[in-house]
C-alpha atoms as a PDB file:
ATOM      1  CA  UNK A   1     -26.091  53.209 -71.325  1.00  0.00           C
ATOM      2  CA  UNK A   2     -26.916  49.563 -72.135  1.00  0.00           C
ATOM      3  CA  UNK A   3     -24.589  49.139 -74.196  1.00  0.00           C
ATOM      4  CA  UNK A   4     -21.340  51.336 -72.476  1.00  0.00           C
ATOM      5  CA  UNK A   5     -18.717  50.238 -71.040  1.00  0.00           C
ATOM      6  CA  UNK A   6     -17.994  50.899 -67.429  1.00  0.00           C
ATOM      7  CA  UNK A   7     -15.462  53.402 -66.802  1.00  0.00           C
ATOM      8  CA  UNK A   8     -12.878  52.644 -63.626  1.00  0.00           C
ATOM      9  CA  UNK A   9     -12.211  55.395 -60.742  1.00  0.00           C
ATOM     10  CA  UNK A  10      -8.587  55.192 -62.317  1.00  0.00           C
ATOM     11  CA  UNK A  11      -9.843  56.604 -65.966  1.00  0.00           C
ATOM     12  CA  UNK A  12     -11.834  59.174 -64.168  1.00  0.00           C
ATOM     13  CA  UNK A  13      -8.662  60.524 -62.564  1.00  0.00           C
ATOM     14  CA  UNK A  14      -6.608  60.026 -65.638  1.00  0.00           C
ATOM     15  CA  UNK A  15      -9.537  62.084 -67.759  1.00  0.00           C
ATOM     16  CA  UNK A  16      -9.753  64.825 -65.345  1.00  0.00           C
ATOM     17  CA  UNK A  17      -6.554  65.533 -63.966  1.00  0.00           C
ATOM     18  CA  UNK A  18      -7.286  65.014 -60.591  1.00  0.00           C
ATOM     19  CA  UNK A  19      -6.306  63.128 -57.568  1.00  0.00           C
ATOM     20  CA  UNK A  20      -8.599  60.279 -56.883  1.00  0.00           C
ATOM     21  CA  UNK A  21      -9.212  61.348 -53.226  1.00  0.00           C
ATOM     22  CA  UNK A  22     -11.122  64.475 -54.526  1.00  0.00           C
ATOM     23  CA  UNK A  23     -13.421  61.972 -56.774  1.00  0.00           C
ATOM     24  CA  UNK A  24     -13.861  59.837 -54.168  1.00  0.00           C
ATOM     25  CA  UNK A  25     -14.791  62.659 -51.848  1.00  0.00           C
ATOM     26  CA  UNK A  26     -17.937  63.565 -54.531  1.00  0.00           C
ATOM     27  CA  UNK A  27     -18.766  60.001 -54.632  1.00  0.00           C
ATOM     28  CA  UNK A  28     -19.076  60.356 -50.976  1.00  0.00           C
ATOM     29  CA  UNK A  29     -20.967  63.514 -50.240  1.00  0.00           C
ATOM     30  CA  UNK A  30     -23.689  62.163 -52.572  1.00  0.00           C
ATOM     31  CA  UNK A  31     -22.425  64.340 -55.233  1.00  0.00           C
ATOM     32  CA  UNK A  32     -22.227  61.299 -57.906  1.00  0.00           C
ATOM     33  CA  UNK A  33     -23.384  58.061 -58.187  1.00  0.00           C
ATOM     34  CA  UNK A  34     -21.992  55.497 -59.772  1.00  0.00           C
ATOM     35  CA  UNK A  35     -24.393  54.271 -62.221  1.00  0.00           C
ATOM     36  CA  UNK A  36     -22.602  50.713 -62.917  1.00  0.00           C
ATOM     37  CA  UNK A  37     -21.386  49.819 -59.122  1.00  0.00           C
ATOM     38  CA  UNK A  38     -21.403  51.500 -56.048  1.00  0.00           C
ATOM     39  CA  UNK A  39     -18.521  50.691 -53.654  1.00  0.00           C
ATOM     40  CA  UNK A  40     -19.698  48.403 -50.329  1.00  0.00           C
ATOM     41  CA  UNK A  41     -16.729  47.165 -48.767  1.00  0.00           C
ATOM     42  CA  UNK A  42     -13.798  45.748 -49.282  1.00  0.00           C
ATOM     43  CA  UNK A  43     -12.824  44.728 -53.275  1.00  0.00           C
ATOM     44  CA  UNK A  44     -15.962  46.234 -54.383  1.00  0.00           C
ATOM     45  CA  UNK A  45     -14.812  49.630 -56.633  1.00  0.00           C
ATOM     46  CA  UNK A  46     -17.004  51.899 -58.109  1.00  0.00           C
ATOM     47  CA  UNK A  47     -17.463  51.969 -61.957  1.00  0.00           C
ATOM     48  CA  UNK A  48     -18.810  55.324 -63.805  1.00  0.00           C
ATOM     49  CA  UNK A  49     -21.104  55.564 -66.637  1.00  0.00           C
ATOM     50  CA  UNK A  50     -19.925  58.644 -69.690  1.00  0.00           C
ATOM     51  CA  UNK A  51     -22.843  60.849 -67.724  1.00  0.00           C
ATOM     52  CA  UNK A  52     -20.794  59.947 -64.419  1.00  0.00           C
ATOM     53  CA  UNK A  53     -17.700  61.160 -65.901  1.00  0.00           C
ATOM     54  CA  UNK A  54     -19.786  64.422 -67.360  1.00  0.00           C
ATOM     55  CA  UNK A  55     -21.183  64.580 -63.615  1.00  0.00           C
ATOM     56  CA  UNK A  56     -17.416  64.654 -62.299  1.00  0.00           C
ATOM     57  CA  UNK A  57     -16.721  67.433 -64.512  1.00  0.00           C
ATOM     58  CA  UNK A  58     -19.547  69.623 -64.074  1.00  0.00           C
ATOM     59  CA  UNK A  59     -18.718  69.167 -59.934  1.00  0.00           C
ATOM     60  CA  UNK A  60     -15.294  70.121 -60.335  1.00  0.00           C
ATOM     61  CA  UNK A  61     -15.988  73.116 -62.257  1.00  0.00           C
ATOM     62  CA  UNK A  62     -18.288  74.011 -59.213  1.00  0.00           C
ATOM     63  CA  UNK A  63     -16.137  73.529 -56.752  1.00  0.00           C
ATOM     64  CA  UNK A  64     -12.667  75.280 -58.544  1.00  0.00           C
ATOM     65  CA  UNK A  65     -15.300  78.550 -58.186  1.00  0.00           C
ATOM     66  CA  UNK A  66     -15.714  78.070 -54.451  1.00  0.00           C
ATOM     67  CA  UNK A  67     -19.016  77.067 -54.447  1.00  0.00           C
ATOM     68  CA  UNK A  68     -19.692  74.677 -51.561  1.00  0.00           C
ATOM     69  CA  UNK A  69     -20.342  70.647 -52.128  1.00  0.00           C
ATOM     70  CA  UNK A  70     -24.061  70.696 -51.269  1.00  0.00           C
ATOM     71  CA  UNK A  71     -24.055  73.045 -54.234  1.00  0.00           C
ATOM     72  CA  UNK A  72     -21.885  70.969 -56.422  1.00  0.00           C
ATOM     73  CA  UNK A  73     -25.197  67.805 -55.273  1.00  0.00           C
ATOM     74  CA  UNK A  74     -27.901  69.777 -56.421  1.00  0.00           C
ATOM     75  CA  UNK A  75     -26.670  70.922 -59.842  1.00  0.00           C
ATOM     76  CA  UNK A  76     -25.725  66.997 -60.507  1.00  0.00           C
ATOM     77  CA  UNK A  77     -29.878  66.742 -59.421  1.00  0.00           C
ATOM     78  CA  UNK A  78     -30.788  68.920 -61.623  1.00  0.00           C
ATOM     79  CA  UNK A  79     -28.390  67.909 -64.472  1.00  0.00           C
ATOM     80  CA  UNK A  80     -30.424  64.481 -64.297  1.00  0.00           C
ATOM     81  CA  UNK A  81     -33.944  66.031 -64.043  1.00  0.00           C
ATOM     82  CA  UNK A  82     -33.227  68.393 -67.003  1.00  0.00           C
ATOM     83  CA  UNK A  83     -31.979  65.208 -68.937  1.00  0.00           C
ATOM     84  CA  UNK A  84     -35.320  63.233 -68.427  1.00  0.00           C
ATOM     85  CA  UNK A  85     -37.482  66.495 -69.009  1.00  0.00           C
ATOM     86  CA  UNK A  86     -35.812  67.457 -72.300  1.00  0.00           C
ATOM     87  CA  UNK A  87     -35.880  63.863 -73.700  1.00  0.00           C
ATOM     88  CA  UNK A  88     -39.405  63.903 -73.456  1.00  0.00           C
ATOM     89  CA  UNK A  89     -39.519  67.125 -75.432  1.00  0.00           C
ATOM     90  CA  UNK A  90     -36.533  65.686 -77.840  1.00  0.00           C
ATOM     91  CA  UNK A  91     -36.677  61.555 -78.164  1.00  0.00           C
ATOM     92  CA  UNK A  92     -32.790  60.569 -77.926  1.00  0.00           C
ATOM     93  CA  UNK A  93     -31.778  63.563 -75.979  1.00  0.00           C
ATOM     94  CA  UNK A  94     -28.821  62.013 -73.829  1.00  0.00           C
ATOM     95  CA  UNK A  95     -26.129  63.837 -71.502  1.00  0.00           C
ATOM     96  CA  UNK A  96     -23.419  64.261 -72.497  1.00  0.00           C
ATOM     97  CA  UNK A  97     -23.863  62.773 -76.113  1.00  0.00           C
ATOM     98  CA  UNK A  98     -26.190  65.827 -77.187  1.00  0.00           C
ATOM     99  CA  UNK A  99     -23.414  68.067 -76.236  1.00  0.00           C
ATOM    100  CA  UNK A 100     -21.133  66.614 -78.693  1.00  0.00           C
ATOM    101  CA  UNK A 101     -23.320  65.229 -81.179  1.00  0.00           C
ATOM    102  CA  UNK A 102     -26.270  67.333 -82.201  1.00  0.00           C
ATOM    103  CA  UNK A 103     -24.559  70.694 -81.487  1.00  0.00           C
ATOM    104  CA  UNK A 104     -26.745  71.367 -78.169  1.00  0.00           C
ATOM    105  CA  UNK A 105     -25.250  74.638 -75.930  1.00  0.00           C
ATOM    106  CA  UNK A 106     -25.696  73.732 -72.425  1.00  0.00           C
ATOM    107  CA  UNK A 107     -25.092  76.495 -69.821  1.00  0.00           C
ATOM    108  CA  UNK A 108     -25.629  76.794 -66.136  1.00  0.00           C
ATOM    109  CA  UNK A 109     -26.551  80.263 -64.559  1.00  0.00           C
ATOM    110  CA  UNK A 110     -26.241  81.000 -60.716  1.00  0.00           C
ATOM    111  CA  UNK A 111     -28.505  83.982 -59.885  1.00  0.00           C
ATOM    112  CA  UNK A 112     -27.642  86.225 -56.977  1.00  0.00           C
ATOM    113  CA  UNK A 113     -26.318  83.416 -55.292  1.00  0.00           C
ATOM    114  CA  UNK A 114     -29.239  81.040 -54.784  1.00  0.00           C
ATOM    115  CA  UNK A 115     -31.093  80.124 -58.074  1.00  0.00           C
ATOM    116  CA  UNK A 116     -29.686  77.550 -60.672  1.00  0.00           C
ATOM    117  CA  UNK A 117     -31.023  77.689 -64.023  1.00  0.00           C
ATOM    118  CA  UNK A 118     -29.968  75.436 -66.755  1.00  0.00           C
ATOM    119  CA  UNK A 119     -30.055  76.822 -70.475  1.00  0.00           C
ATOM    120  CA  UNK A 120     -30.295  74.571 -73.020  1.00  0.00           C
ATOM    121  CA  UNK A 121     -30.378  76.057 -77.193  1.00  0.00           C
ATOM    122  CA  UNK A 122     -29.272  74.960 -80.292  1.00  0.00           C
ATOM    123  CA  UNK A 123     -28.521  71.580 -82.040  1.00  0.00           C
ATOM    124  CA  UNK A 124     -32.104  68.715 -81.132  1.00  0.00           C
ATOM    125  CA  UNK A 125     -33.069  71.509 -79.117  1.00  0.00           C
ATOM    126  CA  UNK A 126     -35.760  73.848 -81.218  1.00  0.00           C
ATOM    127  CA  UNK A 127     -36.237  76.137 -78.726  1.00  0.00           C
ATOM    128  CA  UNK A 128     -34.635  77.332 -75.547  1.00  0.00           C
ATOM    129  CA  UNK A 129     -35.380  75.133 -73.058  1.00  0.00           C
ATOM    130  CA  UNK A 130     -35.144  76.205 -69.090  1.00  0.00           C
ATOM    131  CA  UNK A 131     -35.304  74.101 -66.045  1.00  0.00           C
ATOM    132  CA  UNK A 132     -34.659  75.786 -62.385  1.00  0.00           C
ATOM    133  CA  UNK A 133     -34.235  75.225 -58.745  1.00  0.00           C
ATOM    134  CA  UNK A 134     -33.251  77.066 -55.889  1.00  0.00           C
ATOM    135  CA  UNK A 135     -30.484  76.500 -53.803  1.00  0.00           C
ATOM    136  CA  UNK A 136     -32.278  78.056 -50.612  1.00  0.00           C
ATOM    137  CA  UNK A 137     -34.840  75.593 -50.613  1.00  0.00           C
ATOM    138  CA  UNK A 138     -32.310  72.784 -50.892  1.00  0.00           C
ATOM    139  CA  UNK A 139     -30.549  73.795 -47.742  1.00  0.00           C
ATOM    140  CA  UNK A 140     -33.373  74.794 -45.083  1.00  0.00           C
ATOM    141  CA  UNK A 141     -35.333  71.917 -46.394  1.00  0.00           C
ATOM    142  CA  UNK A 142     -34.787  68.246 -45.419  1.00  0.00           C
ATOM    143  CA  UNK A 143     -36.816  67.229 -48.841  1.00  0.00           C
ATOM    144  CA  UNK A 144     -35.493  67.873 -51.927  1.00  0.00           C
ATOM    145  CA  UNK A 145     -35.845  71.137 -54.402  1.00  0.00           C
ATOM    146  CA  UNK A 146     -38.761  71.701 -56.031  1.00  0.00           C
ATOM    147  CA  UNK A 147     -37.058  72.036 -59.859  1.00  0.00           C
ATOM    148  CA  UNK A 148     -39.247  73.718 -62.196  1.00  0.00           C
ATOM    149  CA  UNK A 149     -39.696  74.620 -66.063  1.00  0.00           C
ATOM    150  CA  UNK A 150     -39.108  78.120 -66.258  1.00  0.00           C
ATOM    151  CA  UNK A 151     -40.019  80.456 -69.391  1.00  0.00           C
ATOM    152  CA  UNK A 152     -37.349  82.744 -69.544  1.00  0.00           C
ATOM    153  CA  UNK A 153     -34.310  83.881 -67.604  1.00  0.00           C
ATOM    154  CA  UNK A 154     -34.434  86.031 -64.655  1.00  0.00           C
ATOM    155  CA  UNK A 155     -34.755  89.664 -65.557  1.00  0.00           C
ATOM    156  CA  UNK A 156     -34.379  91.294 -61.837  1.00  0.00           C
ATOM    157  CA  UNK A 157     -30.541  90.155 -60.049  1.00  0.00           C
ATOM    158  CA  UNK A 158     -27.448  91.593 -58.758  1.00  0.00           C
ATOM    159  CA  UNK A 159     -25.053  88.576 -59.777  1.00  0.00           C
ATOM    160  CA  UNK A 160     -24.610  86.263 -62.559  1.00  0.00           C
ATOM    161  CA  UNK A 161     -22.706  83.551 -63.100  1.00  0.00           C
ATOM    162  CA  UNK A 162     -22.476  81.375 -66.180  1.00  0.00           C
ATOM    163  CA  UNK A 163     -20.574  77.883 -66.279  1.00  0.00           C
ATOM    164  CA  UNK A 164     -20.457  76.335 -70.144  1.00  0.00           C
ATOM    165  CA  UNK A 165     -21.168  73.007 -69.729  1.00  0.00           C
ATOM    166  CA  UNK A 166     -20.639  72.130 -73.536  1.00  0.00           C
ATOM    167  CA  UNK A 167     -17.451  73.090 -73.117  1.00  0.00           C
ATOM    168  CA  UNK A 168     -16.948  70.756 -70.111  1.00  0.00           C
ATOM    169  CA  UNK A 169     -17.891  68.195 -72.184  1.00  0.00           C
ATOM    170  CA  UNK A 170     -16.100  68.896 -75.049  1.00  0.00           C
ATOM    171  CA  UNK A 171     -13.007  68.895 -72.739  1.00  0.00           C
ATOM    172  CA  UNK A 172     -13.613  65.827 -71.533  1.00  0.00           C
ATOM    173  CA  UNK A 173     -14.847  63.824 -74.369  1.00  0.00           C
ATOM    174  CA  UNK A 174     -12.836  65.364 -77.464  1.00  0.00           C
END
């Protein structure tokens, strides 16, 4: 990111086909955060980093499904948590470069409503890597979820549902 170029609220829009109101809206739910400049008062704009555009994307695909904002927070959370666990595990492992670069799948899966589990396989990533937190705990808790390493998938639900965030990435970035 040292080397990036910040990206303008404008660009975000133009990228993602969306009003800026909406963006601004994630910005100010705590959904995304700028990681060049946050806005603090008058003449001061916000300015996005590639992984803050990836961010937007990822929250919009949430929130087209229904799923409420506080949601839309905590898989951004644990988008950046997975990030810094697998680049320990796989030096030069950036979001959303590896997506587009190395061949990585990235998927998200909501279990019966309340667990988030991101899927990573393929490309740097030898072998499937799994990173989890649960949306309960987020919302009766004023701390934040506890986001573990998981071994496998869930076996035992009533409800799946899968967002591709490769694809997301690849629609944003190709």
């Amino acid at each position: 990111m040292a080397d990036e170029e910040p990206i303008a609220l404008k660009e975000v829009q133009l990228r993602l086909g969306v009003p800026q109101h909406v963006l601004i809206h994630l910005c100010e739910k705590g959904v995304i955060e700028a990681d060049f400049a946050e806005t603090s008062g008058r003449g001061k704009h916000r300015e996005f980093s590639r992984r803050n555009l990836f961010e937007f994307g990822v929250a919009l695909a949430v929130r087209r499904l229904e799923l409420p904002v506080a949601t839309a927070a905590l898989l951004v959370r644990l988008l950046r948590s997975f990030s810094r666990a697998v680049t320990k595990a796989v030096p030069g492992f950036e979001l959303p470069g590896a997506l587009l670069a190395h061949g990585t799948e990235l998927a998200l899966h909501l279990y019966d409503g309340h667990q988030l589990v991101l899927q990573a396989r393929g490309g740097a990533v030898r072998r499937p890597f799994l990173v989890g937190a649960n949306i309960a705990d987020a919302a009766s808790s004023t701390t934040r979820p506890r986001i573990e390493m998981l071994d496998a998938l869930p076996a035992q639900y009533e409800a799946q549902l899968e967002i591709n965030l490769t694809q997301i990435a690849r629609k944003i970035f190709e």
